[in-house]
Protein backbone atom coordinates (compact mmCIF):
# COMPACT_ATOMS: atom_id res chain seq x y z
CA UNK A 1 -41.33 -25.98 111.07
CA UNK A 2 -37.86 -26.95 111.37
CA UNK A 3 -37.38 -30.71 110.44
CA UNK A 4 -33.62 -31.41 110.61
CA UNK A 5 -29.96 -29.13 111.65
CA UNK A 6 -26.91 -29.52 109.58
CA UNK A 7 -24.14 -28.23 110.32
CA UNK A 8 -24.13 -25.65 107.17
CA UNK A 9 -28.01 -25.79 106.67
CA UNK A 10 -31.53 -26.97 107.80
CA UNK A 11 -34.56 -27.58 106.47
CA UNK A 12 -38.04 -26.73 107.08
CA UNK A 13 -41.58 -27.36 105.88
CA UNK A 14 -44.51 -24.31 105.32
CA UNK A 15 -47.89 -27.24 104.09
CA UNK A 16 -46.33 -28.78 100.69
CA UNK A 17 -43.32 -26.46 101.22
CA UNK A 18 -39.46 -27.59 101.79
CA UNK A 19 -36.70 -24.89 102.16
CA UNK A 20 -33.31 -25.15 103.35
CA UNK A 21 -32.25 -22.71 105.54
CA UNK A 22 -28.45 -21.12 105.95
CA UNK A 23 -27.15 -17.66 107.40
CA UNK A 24 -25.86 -16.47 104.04
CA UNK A 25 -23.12 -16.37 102.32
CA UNK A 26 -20.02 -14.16 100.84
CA UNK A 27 -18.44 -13.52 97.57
CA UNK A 28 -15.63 -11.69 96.58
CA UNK A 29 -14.39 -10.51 92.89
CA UNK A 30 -10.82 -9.77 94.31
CA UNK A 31 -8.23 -7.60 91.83
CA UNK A 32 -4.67 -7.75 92.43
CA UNK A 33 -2.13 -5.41 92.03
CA UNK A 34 -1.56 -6.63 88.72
CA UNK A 35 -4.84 -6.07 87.65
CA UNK A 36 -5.73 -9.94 87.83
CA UNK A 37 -8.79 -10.86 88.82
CA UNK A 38 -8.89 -14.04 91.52
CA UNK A 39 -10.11 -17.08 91.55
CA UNK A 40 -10.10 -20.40 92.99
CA UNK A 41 -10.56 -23.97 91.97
CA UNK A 42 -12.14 -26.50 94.57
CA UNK A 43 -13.65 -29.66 94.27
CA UNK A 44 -17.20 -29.10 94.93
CA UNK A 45 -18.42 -33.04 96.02
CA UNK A 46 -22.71 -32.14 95.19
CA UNK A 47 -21.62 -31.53 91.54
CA UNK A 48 -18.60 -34.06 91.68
CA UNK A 49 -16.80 -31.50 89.95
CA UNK A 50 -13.52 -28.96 90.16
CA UNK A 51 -15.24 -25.68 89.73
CA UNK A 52 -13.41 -22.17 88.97
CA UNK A 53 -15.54 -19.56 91.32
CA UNK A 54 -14.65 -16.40 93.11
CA UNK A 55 -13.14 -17.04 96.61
CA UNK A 56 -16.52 -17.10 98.75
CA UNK A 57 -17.65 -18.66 101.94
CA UNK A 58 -20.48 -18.99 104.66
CA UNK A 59 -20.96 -16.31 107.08
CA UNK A 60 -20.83 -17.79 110.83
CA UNK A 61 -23.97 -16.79 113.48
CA UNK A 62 -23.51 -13.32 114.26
CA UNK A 63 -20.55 -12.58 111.71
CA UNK A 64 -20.92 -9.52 110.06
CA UNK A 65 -20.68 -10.17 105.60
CA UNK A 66 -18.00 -7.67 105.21
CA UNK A 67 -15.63 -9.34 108.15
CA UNK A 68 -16.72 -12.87 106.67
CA UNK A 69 -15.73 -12.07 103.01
CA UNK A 70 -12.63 -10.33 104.51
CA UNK A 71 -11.73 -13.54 106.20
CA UNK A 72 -12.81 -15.76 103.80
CA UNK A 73 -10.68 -14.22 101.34
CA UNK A 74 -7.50 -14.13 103.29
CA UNK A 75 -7.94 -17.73 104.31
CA UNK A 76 -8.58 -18.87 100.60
CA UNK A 77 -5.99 -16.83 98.66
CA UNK A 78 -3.95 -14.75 101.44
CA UNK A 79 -5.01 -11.48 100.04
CA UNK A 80 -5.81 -8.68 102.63
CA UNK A 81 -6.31 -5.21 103.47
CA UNK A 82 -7.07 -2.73 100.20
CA UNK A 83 -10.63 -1.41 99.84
CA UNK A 84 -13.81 -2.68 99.98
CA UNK A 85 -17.34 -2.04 98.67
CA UNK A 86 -20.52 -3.97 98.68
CA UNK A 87 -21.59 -4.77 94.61
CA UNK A 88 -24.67 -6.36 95.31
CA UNK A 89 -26.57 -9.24 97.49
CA UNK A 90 -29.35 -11.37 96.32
CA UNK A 91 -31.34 -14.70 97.01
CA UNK A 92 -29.09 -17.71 95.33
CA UNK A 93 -32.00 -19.93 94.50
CA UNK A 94 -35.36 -18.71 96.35
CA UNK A 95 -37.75 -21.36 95.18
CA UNK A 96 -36.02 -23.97 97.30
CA UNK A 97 -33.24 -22.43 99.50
CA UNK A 98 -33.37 -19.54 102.23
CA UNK A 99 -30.02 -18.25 101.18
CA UNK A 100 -28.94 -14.59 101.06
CA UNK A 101 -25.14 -13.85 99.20
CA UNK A 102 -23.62 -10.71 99.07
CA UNK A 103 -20.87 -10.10 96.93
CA UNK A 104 -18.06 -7.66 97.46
CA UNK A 105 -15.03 -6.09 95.32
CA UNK A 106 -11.95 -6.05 96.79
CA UNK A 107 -8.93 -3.95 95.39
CA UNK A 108 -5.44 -2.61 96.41
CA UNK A 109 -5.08 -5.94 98.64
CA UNK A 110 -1.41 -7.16 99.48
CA UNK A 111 0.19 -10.36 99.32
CA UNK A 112 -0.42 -12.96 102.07
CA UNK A 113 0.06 -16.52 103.11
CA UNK A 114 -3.32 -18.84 102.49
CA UNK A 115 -4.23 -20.71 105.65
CA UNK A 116 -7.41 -22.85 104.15
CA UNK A 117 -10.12 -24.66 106.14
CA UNK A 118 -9.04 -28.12 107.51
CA UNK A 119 -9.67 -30.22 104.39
CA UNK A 120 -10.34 -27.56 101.97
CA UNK A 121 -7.98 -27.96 99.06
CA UNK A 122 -7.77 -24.69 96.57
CA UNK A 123 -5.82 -23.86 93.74
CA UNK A 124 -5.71 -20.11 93.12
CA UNK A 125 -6.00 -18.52 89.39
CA UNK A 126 -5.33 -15.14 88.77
CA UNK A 127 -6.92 -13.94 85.12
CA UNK A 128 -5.67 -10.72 83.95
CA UNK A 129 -8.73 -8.03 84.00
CA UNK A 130 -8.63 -7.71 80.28
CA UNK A 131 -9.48 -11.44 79.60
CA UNK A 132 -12.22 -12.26 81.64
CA UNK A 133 -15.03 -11.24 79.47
CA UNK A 134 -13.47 -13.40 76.77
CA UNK A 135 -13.43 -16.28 79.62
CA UNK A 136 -17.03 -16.40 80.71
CA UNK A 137 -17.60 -19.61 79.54
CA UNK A 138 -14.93 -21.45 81.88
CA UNK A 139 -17.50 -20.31 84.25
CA UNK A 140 -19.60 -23.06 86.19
CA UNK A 141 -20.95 -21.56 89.05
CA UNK A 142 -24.18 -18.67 88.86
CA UNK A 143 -22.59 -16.33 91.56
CA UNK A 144 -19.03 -15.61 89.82
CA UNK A 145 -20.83 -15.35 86.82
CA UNK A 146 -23.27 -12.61 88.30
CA UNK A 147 -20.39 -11.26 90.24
CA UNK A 148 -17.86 -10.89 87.31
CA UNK A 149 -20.85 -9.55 84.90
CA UNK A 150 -21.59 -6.69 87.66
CA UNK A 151 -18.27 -5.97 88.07
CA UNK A 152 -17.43 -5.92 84.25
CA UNK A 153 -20.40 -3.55 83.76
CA UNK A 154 -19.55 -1.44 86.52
CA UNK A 155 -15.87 -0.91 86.34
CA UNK A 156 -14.76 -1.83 82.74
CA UNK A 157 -11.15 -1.87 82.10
């Protein structure tokens, strides 16, 4: 039973159960032209913290992942176009949240203007390819560490 609507979430009750329920979510390890992987800092207020993650984002009711990632990632770094391919999805944290994320990998892309959410303050970081298993540990947040791990073990430089 549904017992409150956010607007990103809402939660419901099964007996003793609570869940939160979202539509899902996108991530995307993005590699420029220069072989630089992507990232972004943000200020994430539930952890009071500036965390480095992959640029990621909520898919919207009836939004397709792919277009959402594809968005997502223009809007957060102005990267677009290249190829795409689907690395993996999975359940974020099942015991307490109904919340599917997908990640994608995202190569080839082209330069681009940002044009961030209204209040959503970024700072993009580009790692070169050849660092980031060296860099792990600057990582906060589980799905850029599962998404730079897959990629790492599927496309090693």
């Amino acid at each position: 039973m549904k017992v409150w609507q956010g607007k990103r979430f809402s939660v419901h009750t099964e007996g003793d159960i609570e869940y939160a329920n979202s539509a899902g979510a996108v991530a995307i390890v993005a590699k420029d032209v220069d072989d630089h992987i992507v990232l972004v800092r943000q200020h994430r207020p539930a952890v009071d913290a500036a965390l480095l993650e992959l640029p990621a984002g909520l898919i919207e009711a009836g939004e397709d992942p792919l277009a959402t990632a594809q968005r997502e990632l223009r809007e957060e770094t102005g990267l677009h176009g290249g190829t795409w391919q689907r690395l993996t999805s999975f359940w974020s944290a099942p015991g307490f949240v109904r919340h599917r994320l997908t990640i994608f990998v995202a190569e080839g892309l082209e330069e681009g203007d940002a044009a961030p959410d209204e209040g959503e303050e970024l700072d993009v970081v580009r790692w070169p390819l050849l660092e980031v298993g060296t860099r792990l540990g600057e990582i906060e947040d589980a799905k850029t560490l599962a998404g730079l791990l897959l990629y790492l073990r599927r496309h090693a430089p």
